[in-house]
Protein backbone atom coordinates (compact mmCIF):
# COMPACT_ATOMS: atom_id res chain seq x y z
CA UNK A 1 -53.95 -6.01 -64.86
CA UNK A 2 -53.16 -9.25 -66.73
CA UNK A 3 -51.58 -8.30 -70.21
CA UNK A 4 -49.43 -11.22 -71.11
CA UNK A 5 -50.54 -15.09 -71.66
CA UNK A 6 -47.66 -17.71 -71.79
CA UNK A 7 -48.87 -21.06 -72.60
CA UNK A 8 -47.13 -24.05 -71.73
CA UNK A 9 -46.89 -26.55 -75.08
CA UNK A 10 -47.18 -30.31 -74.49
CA UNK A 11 -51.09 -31.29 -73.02
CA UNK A 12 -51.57 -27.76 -72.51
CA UNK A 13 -52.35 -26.66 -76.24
CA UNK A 14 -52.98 -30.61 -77.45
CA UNK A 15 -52.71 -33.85 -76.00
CA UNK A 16 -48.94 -34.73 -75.92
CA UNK A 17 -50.58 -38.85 -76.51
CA UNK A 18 -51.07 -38.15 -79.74
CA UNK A 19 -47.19 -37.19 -80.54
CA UNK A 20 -46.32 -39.82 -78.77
CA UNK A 21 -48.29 -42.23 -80.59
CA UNK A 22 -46.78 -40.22 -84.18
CA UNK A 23 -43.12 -40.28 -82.91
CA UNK A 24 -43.65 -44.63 -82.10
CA UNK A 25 -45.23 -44.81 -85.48
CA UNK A 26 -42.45 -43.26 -87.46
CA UNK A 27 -39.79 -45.64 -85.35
CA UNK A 28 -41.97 -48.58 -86.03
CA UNK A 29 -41.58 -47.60 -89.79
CA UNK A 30 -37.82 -46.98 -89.73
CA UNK A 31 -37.21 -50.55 -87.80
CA UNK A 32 -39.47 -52.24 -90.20
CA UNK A 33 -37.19 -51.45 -93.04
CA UNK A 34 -34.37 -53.08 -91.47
CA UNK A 35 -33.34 -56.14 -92.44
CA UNK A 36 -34.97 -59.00 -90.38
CA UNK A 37 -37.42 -57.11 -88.57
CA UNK A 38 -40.95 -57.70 -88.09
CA UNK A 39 -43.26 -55.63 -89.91
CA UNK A 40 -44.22 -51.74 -88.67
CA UNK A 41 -47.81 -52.70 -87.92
CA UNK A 42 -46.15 -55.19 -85.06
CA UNK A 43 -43.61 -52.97 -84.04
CA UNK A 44 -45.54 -50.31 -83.14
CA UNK A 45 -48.29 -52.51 -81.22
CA UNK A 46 -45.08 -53.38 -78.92
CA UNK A 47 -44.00 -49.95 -78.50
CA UNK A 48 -47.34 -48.94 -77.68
CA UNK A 49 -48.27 -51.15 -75.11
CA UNK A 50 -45.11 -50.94 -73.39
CA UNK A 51 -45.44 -46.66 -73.40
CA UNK A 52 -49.19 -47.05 -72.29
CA UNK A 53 -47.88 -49.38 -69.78
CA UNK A 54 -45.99 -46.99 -67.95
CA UNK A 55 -42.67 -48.19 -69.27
CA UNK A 56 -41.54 -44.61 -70.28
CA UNK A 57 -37.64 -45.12 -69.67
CA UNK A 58 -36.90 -48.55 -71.16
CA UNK A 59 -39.48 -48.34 -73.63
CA UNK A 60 -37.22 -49.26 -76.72
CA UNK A 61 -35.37 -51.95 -75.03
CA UNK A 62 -38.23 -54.00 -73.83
CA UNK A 63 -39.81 -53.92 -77.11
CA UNK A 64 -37.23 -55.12 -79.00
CA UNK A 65 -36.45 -57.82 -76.21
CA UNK A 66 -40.10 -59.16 -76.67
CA UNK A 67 -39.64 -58.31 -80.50
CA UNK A 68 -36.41 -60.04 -80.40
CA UNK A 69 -34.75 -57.64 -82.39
CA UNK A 70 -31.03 -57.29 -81.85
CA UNK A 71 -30.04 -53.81 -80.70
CA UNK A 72 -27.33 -52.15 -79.13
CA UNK A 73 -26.56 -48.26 -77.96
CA UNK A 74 -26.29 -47.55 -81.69
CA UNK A 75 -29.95 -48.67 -82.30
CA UNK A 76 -31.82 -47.13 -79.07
CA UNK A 77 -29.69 -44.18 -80.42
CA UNK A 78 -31.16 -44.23 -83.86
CA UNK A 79 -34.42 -45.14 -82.98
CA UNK A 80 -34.32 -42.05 -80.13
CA UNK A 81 -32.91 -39.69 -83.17
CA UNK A 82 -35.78 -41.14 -85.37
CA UNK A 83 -38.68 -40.10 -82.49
CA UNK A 84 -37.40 -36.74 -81.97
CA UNK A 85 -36.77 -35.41 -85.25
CA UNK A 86 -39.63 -37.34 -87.54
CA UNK A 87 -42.54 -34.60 -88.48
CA UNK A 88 -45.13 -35.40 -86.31
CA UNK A 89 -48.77 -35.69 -87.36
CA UNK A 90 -50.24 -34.00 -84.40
CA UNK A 91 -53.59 -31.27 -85.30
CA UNK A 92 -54.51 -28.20 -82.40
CA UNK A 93 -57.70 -29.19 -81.03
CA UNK A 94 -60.49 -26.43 -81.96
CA UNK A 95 -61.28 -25.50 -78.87
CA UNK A 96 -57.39 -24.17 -78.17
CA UNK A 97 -57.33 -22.56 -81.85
CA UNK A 98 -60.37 -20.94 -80.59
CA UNK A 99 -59.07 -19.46 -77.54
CA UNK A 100 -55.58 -18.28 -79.05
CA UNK A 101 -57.56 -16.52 -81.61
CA UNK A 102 -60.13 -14.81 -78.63
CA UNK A 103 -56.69 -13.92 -76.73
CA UNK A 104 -54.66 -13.00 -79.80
CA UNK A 105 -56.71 -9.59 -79.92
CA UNK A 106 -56.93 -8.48 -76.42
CA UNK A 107 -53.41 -10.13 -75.28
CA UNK A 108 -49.91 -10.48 -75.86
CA UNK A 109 -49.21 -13.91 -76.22
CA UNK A 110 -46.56 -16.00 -75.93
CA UNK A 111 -45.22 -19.74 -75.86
CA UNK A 112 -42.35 -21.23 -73.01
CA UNK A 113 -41.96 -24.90 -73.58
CA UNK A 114 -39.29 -27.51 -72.35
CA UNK A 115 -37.84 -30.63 -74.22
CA UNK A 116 -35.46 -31.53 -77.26
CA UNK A 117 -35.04 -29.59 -80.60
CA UNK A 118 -35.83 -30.51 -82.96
CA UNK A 119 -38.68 -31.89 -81.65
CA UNK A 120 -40.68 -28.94 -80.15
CA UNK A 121 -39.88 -26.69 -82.87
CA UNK A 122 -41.32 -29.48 -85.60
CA UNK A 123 -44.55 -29.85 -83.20
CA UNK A 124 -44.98 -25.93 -83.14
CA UNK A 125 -44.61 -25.96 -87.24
CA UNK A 126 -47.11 -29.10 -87.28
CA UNK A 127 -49.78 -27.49 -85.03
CA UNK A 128 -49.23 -24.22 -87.17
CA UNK A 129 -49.40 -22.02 -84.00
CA UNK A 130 -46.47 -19.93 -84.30
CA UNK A 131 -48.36 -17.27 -85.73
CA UNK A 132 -50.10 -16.65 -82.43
CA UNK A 133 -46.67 -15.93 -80.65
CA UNK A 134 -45.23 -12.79 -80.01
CA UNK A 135 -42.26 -14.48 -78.48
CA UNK A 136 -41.49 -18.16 -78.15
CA UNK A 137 -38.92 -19.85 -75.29
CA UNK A 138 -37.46 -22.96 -76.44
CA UNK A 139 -35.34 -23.79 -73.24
CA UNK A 140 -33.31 -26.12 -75.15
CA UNK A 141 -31.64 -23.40 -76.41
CA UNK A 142 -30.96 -21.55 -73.26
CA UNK A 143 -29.34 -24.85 -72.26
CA UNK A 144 -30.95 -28.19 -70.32
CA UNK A 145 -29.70 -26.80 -67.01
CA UNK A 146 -32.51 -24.45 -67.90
CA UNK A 147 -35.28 -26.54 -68.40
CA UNK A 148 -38.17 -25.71 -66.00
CA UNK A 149 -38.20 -25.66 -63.24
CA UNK A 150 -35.32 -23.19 -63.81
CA UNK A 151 -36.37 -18.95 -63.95
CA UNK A 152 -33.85 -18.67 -66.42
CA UNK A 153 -36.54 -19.29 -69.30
CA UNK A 154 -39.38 -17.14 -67.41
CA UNK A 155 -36.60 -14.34 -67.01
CA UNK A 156 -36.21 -14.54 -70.66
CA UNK A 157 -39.38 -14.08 -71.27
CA UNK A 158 -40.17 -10.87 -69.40
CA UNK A 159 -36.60 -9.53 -70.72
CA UNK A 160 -38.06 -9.95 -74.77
CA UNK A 161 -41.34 -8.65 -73.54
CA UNK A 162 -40.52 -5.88 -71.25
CA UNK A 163 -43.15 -6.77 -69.18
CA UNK A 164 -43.76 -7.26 -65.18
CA UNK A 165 -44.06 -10.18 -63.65
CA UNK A 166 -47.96 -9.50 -61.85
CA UNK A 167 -48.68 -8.78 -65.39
CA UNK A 168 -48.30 -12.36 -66.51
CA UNK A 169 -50.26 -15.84 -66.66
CA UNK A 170 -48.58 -18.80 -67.75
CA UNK A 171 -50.74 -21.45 -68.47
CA UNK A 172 -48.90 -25.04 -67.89
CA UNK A 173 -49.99 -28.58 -66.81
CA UNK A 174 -47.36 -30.29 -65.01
CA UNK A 175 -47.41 -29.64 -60.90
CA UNK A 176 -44.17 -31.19 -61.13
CA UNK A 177 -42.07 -28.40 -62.48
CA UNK A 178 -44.28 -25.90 -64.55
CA UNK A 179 -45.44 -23.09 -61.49
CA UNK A 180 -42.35 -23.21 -59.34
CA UNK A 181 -40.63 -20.66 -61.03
CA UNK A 182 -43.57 -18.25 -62.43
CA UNK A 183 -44.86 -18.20 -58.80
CA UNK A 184 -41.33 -17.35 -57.48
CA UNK A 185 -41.33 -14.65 -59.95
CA UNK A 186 -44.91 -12.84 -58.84
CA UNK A 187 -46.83 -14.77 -61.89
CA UNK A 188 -50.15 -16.30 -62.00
CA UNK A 189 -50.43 -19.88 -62.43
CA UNK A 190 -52.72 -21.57 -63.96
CA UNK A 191 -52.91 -25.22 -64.52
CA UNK A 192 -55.26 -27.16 -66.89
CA UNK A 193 -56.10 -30.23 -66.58
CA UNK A 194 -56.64 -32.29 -69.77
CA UNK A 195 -58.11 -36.01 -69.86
CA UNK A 196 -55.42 -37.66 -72.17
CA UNK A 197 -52.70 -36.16 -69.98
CA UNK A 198 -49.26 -38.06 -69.33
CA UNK A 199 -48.45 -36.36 -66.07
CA UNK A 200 -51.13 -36.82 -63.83
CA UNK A 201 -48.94 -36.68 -60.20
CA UNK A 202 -49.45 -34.28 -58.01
CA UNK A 203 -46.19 -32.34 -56.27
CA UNK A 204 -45.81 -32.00 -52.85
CA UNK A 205 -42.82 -29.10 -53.04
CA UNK A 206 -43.41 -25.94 -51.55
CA UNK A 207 -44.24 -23.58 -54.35
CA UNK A 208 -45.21 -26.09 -56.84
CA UNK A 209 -48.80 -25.99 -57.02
CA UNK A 210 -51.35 -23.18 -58.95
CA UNK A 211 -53.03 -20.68 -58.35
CA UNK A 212 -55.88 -21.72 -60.46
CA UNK A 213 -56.90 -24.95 -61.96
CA UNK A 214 -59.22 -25.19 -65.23
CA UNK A 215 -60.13 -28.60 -67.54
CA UNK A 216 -61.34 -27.24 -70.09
CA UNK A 217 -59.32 -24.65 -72.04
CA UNK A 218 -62.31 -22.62 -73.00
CA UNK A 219 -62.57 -21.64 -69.77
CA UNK A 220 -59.28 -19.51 -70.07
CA UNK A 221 -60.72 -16.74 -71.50
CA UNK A 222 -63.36 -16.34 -68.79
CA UNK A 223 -61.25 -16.93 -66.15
CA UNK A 224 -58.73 -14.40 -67.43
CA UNK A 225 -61.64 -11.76 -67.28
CA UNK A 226 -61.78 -12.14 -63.62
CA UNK A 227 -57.77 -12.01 -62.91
């Protein structure tokens, strides 16, 4: 019997585009301000059409090349810091504010999510869903080592919840590293699929893929009622 939901954070419960596009804007901003820069408007076009060009490593550098904006480390650095700590103006779509509050009365629920702090703590605050949480993994804290597709943070999870692992669903979108561990662990997996996602690829590892695959997040609930 399925008592505990763990939901995955970025393009699970929103589309992670839309921080992406918030985090770009507020380093567009803090360039423009900067002597001898073009304005924010520009910058951000740059930044933007490199990221939605698939430049997700060198993003910073190859704007400000085609900007030609003088940078070194101690500029990628700032405008890295500025990205992950600015307060992102990012909104929970409806239909996932409906289904947390359908699941909030009939199951524990809980939140497991990778990446840098501040930054996932400011986009939990933003999309005011902390309320929904019973208990919330930030595996940042735990250490990078234990980013997924580590246990460690899944362990950690069942530890604060006293719960067993067949008793769990973690809800996630990335093949790449989200299920290994929760199906190594006797979870159910559940991937869904949003439009706007970043990661589309899928994972050829052993032990990577679901168990079940939704695209709509209102399906959840139904789907849970069959589990």
């Amino acid at each position: 019997m399925i008592t505990t939901v763990v939901f995955d954070l970025d393009d699970t419960l929103y589309d992670e585009i839309e921080y992406c596009r918030s985090g770009f804007g507020a380093v567009a901003q803090f360039l423009a301000n900067l002597p001898e820069t073009p304005t924010a408007e520009r910058i951000f076009d740059c930044l933007w059409k490199q990221f939605t060009a698939g430049n997700r490593t060198k993003t910073f550098n190859t704007a400000f090349e085609e900007l030609a904006i003088a940078y070194d480390d101690k500029l990628i650095g700032s405008a890295v810091k500025t990205y992950r700590n600015h307060v992102p103006k990012i909104t929970l779509p409806d239909d996932s504010r409906d289904v947390l509050c359908r699941l909030s009365g009939k199951y524990t629920l809980a939140l497991l999510t990778d990446g840098f702090l501040p930054a996932q703590q400011l986009k939990v605050q933003a999309l005011e869903i902390e309320k929904y949480f019973k208990c919330i993994i930030y595996t940042e804290q735990l250490g990078a080592e234990f980013w997924k597709p580590s246990p460690v943070g899944f362990e950690k999870l069942m530890e604060a919840l006293n719960v067993k692992p067949e008793t769990v669903v973690y809800v996630a979108d990335n093949e790449k590293k989200d299920f290994i561990a929760p199906n190594k662990l006797g979870w159910v997996t559940i991937q869904l699929i949003r439009p706007a996602r970043i990661h589309t690829e899928s994972f050829a590892e052993s032990g990577a893929s679901p168990q079940y695959v939704i695209h709509k997040i209102s399906r959840l609930p139904e789907l849970l009622e069959k589990l």
